[in-house]
C-alpha atoms as a PDB file:
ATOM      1  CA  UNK A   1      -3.743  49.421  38.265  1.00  0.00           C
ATOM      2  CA  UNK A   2      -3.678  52.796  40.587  1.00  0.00           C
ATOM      3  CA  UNK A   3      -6.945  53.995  40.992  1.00  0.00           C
ATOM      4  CA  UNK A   4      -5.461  57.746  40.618  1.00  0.00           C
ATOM      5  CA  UNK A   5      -4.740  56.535  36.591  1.00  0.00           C
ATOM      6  CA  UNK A   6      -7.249  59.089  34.641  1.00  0.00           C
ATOM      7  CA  UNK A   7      -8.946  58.604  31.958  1.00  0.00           C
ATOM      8  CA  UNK A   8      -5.704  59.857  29.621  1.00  0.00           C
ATOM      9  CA  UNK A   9      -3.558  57.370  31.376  1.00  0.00           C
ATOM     10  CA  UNK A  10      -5.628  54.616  30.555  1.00  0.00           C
ATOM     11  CA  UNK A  11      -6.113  54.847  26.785  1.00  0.00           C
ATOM     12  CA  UNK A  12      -2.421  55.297  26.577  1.00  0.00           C
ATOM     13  CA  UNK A  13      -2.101  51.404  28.298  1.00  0.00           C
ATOM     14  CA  UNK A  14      -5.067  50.432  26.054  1.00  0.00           C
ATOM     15  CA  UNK A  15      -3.530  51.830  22.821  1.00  0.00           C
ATOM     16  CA  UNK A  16      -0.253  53.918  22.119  1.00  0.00           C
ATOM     17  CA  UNK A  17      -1.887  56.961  21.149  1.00  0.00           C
ATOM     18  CA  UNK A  18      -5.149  58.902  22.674  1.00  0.00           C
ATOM     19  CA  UNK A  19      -7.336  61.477  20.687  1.00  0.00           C
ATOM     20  CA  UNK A  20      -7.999  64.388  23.623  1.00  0.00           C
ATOM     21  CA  UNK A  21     -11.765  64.973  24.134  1.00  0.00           C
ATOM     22  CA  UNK A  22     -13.541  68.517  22.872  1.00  0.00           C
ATOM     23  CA  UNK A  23     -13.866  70.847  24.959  1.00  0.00           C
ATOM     24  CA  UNK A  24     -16.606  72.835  25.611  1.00  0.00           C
ATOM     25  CA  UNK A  25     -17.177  76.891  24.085  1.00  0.00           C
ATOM     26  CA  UNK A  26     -18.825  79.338  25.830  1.00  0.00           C
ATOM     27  CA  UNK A  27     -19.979  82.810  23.888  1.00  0.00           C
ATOM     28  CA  UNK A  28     -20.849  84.860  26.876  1.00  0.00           C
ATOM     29  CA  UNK A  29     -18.624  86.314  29.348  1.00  0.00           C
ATOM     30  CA  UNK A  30     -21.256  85.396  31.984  1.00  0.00           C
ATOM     31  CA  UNK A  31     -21.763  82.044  30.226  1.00  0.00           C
ATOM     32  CA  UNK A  32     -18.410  81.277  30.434  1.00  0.00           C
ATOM     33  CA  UNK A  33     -17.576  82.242  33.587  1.00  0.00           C
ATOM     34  CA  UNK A  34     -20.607  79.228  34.873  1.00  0.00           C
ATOM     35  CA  UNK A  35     -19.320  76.810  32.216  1.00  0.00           C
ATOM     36  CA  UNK A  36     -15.626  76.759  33.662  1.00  0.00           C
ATOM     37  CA  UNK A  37     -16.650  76.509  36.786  1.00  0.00           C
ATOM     38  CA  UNK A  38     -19.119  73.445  35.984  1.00  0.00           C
ATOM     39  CA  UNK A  39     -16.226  72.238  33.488  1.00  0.00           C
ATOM     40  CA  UNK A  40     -14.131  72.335  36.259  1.00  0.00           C
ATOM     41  CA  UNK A  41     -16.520  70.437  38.700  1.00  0.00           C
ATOM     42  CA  UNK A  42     -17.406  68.214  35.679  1.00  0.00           C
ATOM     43  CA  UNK A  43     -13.166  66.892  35.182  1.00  0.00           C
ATOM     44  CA  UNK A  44     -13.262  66.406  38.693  1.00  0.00           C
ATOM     45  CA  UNK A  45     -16.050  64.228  38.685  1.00  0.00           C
ATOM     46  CA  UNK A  46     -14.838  62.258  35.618  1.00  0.00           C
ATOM     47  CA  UNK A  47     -11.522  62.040  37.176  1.00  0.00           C
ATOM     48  CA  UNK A  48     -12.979  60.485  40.517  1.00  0.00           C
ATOM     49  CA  UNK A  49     -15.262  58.061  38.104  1.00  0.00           C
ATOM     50  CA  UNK A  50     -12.240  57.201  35.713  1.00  0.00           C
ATOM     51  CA  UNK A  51     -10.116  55.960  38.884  1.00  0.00           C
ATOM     52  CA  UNK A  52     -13.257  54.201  40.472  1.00  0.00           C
ATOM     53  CA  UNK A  53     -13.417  52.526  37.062  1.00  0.00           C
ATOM     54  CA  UNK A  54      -9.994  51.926  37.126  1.00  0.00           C
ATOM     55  CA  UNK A  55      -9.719  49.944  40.155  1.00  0.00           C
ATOM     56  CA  UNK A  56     -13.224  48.076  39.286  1.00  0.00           C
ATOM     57  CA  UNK A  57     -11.026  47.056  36.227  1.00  0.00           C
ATOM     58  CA  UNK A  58      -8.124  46.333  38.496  1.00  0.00           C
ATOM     59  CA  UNK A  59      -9.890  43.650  40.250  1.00  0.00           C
ATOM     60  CA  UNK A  60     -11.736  42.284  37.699  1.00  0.00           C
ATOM     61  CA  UNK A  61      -8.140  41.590  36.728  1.00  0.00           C
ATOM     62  CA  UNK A  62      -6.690  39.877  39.698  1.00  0.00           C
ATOM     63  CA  UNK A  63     -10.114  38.177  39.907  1.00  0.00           C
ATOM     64  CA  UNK A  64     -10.445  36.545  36.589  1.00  0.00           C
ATOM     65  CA  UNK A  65      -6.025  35.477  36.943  1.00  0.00           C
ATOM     66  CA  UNK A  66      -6.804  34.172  40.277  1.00  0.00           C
ATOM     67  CA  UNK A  67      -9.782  32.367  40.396  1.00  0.00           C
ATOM     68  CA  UNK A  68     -12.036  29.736  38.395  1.00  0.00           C
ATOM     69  CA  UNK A  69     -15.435  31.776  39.221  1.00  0.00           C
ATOM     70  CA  UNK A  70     -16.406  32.926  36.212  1.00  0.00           C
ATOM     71  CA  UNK A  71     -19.521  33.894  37.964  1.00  0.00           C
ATOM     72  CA  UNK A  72     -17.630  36.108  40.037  1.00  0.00           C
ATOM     73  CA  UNK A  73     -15.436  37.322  37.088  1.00  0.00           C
ATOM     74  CA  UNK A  74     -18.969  38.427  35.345  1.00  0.00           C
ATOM     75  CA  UNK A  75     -20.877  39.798  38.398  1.00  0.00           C
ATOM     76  CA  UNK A  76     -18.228  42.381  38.465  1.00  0.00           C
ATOM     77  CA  UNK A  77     -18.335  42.857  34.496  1.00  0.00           C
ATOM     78  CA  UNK A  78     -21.565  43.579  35.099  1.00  0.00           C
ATOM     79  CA  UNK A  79     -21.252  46.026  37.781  1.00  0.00           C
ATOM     80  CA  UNK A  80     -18.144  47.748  35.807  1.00  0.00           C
ATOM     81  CA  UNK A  81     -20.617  48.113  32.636  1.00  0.00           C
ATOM     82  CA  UNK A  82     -23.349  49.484  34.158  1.00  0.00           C
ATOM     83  CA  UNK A  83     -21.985  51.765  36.593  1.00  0.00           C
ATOM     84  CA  UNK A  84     -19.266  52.891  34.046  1.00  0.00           C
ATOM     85  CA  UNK A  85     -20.095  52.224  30.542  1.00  0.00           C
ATOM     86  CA  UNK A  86     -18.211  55.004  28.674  1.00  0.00           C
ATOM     87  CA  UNK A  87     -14.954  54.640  30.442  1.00  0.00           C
ATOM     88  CA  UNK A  88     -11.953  53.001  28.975  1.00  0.00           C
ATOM     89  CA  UNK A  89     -12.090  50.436  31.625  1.00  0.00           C
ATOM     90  CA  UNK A  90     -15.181  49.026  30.529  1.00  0.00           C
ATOM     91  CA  UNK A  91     -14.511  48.638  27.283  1.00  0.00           C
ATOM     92  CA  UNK A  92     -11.148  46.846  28.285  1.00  0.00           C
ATOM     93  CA  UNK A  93     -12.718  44.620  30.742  1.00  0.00           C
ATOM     94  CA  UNK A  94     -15.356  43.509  28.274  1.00  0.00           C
ATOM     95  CA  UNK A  95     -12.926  42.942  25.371  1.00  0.00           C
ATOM     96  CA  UNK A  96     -10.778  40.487  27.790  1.00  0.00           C
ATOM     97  CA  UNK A  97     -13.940  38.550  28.729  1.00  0.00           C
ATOM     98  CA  UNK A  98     -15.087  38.976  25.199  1.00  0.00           C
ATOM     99  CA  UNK A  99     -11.243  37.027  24.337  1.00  0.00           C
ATOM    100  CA  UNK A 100     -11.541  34.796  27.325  1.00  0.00           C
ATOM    101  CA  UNK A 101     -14.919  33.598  25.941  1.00  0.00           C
ATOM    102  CA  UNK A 102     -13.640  33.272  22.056  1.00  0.00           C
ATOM    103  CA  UNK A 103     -10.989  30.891  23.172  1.00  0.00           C
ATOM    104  CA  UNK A 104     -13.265  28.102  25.159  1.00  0.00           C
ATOM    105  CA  UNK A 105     -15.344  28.336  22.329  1.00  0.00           C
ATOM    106  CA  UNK A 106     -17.960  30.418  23.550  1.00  0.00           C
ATOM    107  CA  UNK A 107     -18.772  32.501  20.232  1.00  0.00           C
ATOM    108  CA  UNK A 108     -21.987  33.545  21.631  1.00  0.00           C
ATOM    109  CA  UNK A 109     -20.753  35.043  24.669  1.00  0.00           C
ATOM    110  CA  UNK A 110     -18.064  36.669  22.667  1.00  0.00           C
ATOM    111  CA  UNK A 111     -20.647  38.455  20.364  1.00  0.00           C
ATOM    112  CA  UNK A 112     -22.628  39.648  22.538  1.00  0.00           C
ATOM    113  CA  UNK A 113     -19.892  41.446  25.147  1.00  0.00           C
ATOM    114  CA  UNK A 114     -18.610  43.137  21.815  1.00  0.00           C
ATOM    115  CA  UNK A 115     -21.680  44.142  20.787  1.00  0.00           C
ATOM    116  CA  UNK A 116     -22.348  45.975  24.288  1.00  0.00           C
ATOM    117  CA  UNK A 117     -18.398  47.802  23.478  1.00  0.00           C
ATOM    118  CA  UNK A 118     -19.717  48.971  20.251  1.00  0.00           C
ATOM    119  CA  UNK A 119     -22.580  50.666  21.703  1.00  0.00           C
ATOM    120  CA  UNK A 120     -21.151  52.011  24.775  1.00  0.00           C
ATOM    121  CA  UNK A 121     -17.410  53.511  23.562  1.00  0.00           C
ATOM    122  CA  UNK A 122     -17.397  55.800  21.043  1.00  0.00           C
ATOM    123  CA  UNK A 123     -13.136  56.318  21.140  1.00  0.00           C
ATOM    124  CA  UNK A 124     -12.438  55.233  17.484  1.00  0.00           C
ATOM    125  CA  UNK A 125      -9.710  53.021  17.941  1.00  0.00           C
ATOM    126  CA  UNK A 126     -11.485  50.836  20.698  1.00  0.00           C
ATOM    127  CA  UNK A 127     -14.586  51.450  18.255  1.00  0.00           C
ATOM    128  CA  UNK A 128     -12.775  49.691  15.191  1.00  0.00           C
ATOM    129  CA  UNK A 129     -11.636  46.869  17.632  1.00  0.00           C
ATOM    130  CA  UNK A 130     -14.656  46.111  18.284  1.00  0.00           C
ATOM    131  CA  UNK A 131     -15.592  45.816  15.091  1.00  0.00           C
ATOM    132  CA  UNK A 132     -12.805  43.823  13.776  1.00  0.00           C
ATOM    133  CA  UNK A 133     -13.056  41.619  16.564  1.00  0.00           C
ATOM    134  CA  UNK A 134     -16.803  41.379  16.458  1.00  0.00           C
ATOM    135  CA  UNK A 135     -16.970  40.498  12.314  1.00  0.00           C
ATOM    136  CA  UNK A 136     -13.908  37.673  13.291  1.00  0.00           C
ATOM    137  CA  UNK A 137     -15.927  35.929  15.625  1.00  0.00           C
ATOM    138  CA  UNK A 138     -18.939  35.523  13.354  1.00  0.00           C
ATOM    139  CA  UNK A 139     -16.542  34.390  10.760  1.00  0.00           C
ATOM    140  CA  UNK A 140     -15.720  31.775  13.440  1.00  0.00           C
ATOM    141  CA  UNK A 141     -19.051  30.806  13.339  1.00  0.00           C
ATOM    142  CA  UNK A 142     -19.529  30.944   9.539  1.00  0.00           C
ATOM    143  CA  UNK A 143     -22.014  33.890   9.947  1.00  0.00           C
ATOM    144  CA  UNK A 144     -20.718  35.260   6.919  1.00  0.00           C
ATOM    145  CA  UNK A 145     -23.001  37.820   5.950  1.00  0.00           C
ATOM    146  CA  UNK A 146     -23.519  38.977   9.386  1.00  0.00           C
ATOM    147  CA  UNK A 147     -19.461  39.411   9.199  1.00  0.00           C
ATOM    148  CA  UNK A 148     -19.737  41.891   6.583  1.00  0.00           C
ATOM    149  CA  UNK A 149     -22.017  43.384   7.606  1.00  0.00           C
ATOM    150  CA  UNK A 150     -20.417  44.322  10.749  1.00  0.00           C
ATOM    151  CA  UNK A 151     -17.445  45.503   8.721  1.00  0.00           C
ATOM    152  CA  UNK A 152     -19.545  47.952   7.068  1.00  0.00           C
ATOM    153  CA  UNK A 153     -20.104  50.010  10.566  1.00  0.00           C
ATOM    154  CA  UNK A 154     -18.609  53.346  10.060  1.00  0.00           C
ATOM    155  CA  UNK A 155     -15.263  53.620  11.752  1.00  0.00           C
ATOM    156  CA  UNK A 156     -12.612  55.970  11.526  1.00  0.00           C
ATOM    157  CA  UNK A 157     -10.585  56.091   8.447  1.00  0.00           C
ATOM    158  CA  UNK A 158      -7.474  55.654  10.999  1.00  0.00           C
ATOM    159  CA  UNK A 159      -8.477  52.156  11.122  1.00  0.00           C
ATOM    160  CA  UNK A 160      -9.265  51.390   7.608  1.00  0.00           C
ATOM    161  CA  UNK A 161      -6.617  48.789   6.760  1.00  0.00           C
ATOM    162  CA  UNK A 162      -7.500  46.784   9.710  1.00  0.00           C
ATOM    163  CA  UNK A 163     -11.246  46.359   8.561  1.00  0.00           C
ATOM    164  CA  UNK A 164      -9.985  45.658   5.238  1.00  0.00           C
ATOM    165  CA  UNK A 165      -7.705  43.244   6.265  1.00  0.00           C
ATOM    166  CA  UNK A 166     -10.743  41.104   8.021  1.00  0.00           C
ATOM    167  CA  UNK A 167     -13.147  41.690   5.179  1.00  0.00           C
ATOM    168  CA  UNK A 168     -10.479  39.865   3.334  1.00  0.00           C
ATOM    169  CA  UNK A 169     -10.222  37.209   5.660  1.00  0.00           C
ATOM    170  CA  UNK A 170     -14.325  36.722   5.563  1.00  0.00           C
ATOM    171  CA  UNK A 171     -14.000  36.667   1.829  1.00  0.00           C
ATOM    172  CA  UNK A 172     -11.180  34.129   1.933  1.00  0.00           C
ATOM    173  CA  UNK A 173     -13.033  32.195   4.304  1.00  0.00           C
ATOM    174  CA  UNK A 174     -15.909  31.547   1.798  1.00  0.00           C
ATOM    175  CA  UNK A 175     -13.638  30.799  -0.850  1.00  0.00           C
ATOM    176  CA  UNK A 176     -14.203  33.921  -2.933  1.00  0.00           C
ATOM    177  CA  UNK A 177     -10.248  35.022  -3.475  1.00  0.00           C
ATOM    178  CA  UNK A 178     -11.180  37.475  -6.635  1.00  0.00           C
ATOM    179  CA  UNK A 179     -13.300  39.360  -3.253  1.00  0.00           C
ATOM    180  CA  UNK A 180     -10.637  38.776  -0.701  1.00  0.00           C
ATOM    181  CA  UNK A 181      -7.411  39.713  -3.259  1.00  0.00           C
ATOM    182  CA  UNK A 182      -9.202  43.442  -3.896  1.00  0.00           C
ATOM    183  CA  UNK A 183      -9.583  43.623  -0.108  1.00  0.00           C
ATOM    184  CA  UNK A 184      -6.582  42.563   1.079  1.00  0.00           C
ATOM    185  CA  UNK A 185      -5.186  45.426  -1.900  1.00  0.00           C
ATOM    186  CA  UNK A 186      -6.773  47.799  -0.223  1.00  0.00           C
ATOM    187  CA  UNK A 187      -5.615  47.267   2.799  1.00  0.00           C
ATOM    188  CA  UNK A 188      -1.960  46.918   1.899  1.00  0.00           C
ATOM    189  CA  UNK A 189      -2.765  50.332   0.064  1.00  0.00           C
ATOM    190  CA  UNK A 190      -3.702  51.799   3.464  1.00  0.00           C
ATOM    191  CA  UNK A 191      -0.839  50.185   5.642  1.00  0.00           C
ATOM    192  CA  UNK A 192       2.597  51.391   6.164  1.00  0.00           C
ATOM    193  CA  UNK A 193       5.782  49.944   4.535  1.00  0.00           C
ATOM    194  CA  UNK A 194       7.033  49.010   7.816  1.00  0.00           C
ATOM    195  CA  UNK A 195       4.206  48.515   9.753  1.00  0.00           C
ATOM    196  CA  UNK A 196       4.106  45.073  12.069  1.00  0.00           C
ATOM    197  CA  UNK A 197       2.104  42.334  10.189  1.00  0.00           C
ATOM    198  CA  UNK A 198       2.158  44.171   6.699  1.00  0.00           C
ATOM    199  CA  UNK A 199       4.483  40.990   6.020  1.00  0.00           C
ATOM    200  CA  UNK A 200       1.980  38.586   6.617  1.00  0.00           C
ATOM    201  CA  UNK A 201      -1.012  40.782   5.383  1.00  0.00           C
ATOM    202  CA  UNK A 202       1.206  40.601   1.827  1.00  0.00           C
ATOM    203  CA  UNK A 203       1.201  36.684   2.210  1.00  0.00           C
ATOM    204  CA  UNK A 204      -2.397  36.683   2.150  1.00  0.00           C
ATOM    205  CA  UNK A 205      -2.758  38.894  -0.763  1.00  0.00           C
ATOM    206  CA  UNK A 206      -0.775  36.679  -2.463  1.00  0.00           C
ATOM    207  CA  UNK A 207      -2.331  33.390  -1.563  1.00  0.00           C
ATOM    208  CA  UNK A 208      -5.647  34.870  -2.816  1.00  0.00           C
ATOM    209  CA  UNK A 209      -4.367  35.794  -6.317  1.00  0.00           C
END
């Protein structure tokens, strides 16, 4: 990935569709002639971190495809998340790790790299990933409760049919299909007629009836 890739850029590879930050008001004349000057220094700055993150996330890449050492892979985790930890990158390369981890297995490891995305990246849609990926690995590990639970975090409504669509799955998973039917409703109620896996999100509904 170019390290010149800005922060834009790289929630458009992450996820189809980016939500532009606020930007900042200024009242004064005087006021406002500072703050665009230190708004200007300030994009600059974020611009010059976003590609440094960028190219951390880069190598992590090539790292974890080309190697065995894991060590290695999460020394530079490390370094990404705590010299970057509200960038996109981050929260990418700690999601892949976070996968990489739930398929040896390693449910733990898993919980506790999503955990660190949910209270580092506030973008919603990476936000509600987290989540839903979060509440499916303590399913994994029967941690029911602790599932919903996690599906209860406040997201944005964007993202409400894919929470409802795991609460479902955490219901179904403990047998309770009156629970998971009503939640898997709701989330058919909140999903697109032609949306990708409304087909299979249907199935369940119907299994659970």
């Amino acid at each position: 990935m170019a390290a010149h890739i800005d922060e834009q850029q790289e929630l458009e590879n992450f996820k189809d569709f980016w939500r532009n930050w606020g930007r900042w008001l200024f009242a004064a004349l005087l006021a406002g002639a500072a703050g665009y000057f230190a708004w200007v220094m300030y994009q600059q700055n974020q611009k010059t971190k976003n590609g440094e993150a960028a190219s951390a996330l880069a190598a992590l890449v090539g790292k974890a495809q080309n190697s065995k050492d894991e060590k290695a892979v999460q020394s530079d985790l490390a370094g990404l998340q705590q010299n970057y930890p509200s960038s996109i990158s981050a929260a990418q390369a700690t999601m892949m790790v976070a996968a990489e981890a739930f398929d040896k297995g390693r449910f733990d490891e898993a919980e506790k790299q999503l955990l660190w995305v949910m209270r580092n990246q506030k973008e919603p849609f990476v936000q509600a990933l987290a989540v839903q990926r979060l509440a499916t690995v303590q399913m994994e590990q029967k941690k029911y409760d602790a599932a919903l639970a996690t599906l209860n975090t406040p997201t944005d409504a964007a993202f409400a049919n894919i929470i409802q669509e795991t609460r479902g799955d955490v219901y179904a998973a403990q047998g309770k299909n009156k629970e998971a039917a009503a939640a898997y409703k709701q989330a058919l109620d909140k999903t697109a007629q032609d949306a990708p896996g409304r087909e299979l999100l249907q199935l369940k509904a119907e299994a659970t009836q």
